[in-house]
Protein backbone atom coordinates (compact mmCIF):
# COMPACT_ATOMS: atom_id res chain seq x y z
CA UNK A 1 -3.48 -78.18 -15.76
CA UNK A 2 -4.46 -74.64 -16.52
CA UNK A 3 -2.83 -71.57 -15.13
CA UNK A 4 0.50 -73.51 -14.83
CA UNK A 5 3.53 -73.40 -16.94
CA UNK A 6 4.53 -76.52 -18.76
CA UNK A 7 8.22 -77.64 -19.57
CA UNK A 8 8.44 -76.32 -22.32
CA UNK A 9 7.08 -72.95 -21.48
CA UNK A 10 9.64 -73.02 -18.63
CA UNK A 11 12.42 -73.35 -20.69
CA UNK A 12 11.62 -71.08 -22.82
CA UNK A 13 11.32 -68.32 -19.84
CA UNK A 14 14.43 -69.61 -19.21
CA UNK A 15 15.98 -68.41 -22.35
CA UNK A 16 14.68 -65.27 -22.81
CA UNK A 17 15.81 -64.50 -19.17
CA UNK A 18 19.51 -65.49 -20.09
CA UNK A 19 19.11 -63.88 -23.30
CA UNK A 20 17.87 -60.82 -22.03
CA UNK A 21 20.97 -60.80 -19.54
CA UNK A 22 23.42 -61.50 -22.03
CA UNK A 23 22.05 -58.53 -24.28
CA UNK A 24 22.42 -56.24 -21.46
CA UNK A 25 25.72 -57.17 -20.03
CA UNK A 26 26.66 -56.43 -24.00
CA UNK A 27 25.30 -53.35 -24.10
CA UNK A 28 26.74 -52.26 -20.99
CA UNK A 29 30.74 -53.25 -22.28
CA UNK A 30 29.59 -51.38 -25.37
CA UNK A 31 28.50 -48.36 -23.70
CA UNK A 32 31.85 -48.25 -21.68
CA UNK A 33 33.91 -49.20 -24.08
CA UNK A 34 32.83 -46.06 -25.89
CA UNK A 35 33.27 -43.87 -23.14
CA UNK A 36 34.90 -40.42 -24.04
CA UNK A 37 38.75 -41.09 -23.03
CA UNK A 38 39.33 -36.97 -22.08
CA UNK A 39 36.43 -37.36 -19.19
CA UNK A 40 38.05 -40.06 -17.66
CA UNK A 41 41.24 -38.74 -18.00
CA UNK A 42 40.74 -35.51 -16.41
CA UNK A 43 38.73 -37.24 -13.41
CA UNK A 44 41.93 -39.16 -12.80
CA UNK A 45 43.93 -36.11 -13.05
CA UNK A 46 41.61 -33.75 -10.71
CA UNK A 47 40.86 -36.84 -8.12
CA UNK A 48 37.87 -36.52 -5.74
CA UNK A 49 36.70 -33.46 -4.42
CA UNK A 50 37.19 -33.69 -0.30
CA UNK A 51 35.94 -31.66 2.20
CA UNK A 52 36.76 -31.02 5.58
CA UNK A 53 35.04 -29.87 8.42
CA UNK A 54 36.58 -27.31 11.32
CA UNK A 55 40.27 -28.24 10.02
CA UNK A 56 43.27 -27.22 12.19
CA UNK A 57 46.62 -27.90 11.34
CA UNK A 58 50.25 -26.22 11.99
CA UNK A 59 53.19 -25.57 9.59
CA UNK A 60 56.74 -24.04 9.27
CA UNK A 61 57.34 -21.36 7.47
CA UNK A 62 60.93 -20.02 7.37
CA UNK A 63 61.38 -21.06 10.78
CA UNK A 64 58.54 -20.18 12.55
CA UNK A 65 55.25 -21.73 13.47
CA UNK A 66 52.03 -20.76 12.08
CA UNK A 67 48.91 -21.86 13.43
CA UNK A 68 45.99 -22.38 10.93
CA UNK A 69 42.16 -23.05 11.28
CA UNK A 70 39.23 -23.56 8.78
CA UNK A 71 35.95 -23.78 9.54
CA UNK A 72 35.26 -25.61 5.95
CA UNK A 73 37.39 -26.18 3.34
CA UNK A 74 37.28 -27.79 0.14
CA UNK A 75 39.99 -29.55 -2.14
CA UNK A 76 39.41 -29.90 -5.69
CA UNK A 77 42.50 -30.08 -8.29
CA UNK A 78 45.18 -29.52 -6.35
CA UNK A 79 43.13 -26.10 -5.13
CA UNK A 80 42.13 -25.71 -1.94
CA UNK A 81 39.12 -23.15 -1.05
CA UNK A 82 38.68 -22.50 2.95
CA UNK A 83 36.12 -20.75 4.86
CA UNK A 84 35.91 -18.68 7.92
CA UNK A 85 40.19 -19.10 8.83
CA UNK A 86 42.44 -17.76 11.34
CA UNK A 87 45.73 -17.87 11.53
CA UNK A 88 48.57 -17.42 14.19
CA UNK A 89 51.92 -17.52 13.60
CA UNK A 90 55.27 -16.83 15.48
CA UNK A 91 58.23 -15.64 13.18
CA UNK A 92 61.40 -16.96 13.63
CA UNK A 93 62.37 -13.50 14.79
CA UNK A 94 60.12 -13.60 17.37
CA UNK A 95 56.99 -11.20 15.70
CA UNK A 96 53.62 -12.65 16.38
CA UNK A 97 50.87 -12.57 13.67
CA UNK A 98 46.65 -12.62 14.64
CA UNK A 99 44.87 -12.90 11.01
CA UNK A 100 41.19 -13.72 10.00
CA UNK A 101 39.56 -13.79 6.84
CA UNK A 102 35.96 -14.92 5.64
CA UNK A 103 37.42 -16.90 2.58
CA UNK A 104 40.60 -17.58 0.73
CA UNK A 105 42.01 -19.89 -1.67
CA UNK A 106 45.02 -21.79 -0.93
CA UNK A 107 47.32 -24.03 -3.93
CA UNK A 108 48.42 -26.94 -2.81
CA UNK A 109 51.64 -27.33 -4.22
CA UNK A 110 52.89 -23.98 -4.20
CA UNK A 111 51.40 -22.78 -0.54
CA UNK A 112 50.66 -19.69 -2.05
CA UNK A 113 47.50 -18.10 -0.87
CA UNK A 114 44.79 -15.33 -1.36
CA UNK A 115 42.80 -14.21 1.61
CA UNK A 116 39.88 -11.83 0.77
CA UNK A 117 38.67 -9.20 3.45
CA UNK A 118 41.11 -10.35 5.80
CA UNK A 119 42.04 -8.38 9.03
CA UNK A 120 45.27 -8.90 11.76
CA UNK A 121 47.43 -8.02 14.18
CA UNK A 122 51.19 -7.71 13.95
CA UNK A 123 53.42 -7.62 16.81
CA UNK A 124 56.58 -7.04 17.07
CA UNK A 125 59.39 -6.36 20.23
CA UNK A 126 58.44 -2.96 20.14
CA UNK A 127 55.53 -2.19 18.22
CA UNK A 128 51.91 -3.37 17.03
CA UNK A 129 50.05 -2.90 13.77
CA UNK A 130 46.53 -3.27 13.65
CA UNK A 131 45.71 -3.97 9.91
CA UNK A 132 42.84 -5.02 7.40
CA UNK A 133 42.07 -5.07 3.36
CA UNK A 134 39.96 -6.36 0.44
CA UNK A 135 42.55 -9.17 0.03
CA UNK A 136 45.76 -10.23 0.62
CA UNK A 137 48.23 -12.66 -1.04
CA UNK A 138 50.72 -14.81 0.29
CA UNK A 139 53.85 -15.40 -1.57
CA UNK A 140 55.46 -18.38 -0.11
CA UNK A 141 58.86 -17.96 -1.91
CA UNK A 142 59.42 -14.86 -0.87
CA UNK A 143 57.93 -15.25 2.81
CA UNK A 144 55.72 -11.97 2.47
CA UNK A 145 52.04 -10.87 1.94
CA UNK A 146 51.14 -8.68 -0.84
CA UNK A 147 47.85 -6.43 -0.57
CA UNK A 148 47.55 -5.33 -4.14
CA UNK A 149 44.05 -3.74 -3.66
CA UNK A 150 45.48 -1.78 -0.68
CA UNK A 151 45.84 -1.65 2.93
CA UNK A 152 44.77 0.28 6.26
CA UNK A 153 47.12 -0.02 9.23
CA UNK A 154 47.46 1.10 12.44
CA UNK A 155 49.88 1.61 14.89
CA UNK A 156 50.07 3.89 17.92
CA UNK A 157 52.09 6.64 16.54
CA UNK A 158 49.94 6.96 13.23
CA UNK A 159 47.23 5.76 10.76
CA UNK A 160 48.93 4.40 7.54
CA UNK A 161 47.03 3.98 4.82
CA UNK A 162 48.27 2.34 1.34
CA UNK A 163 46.67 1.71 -2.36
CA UNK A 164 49.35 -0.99 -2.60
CA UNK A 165 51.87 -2.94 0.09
CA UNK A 166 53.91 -5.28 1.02
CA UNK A 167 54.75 -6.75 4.35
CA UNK A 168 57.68 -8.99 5.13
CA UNK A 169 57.30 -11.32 8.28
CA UNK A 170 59.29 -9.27 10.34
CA UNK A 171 56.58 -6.34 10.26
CA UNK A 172 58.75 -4.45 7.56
CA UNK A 173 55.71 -2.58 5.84
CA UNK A 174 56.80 -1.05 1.99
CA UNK A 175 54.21 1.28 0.54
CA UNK A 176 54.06 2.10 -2.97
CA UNK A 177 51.59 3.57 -5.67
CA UNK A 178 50.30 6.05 -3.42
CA UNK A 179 49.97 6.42 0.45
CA UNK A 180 48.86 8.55 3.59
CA UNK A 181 50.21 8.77 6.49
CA UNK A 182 48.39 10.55 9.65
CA UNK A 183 51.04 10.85 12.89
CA UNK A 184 49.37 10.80 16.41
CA UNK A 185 50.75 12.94 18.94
């Protein structure tokens, strides 16, 4: 009949279909098997990217309980960027800390952190320090965060301000490399 295949037409349909399958399943394991070994290699090493959404979470540090929230943040090789934080810890001493910052950068298997345009509050038994800079780094060994682009502080006796500091988590401030110091009275 016209208009419909025959056996043998069939069959041959047939073959080219399995051919045509087998050719690409072999060019496929050729293509992979060619792959550059340093891409894959550094995928397995960096792992996935993850995000997180409005991430809270709480930690010790040197005995005392710090409070930390992200709006956003974003793990990629062992590097972990956050946006819109706050923070609020409780020394072991007993010294409350209030801080906020935009952005910062966090590494994951150091702790150490960099917190740019951040602002706080320090409190202490008998004082409080109303501070904020361009950034801020935190220096897990040592338990202290380092403003090496400077600081402004306040406190009620006095305005202090700093082009580099150093503050300890009891509220020990250290000054150095220039600073100004207005007393209220």
């Amino acid at each position: 009949m016209v208009g419909e295949f025959s056996g043998k037409k069939r069959f041959l349909v047939f073959i080219l279909i399995i051919c045509g399958s087998i050719a690409f399943y072999l060019w496929s394991a050729w293509k992979d098997l060619h792959l550059d070994p340093n891409s894959i290699k550094k995928v397995v090493k960096e792992g996935p990217t993850v995000v997180v959404e409005s991430l809270s979470m709480e930690k010790e540090i040197s005995g005392g309980v710090w409070h930390i929230h992200a709006e956003r943040t974003v793990r990629k090789s062992g590097n972990i960027s956050a946006e819109s934080l706050t923070m609020q810890g409780n020394t072991a001493d007993g010294n409350k800390w209030n801080v906020t910052a935009p952005s910062g950068n966090f590494d994951e298997k150091t702790s150490d952190g960099i917190l740019y345009k951040p602002s706080g509050t320090t409190t202490g038994k008998d004082f409080t320090v109303t501070w904020n800079a361009p950034e801020v780094l935190w220096k897990s060994t040592s338990a202290e965060w380092i403003f090496p682009k400077g600081i402004w502080a306040e406190h009620t006796r006095g305005t202090l301000t700093g082009s580099y500091a150093r503050v300890t988590e009891d509220g020990t401030f250290y000054v150095e490399k220039g600073a100004s110091l207005t007393w209220k009275e």
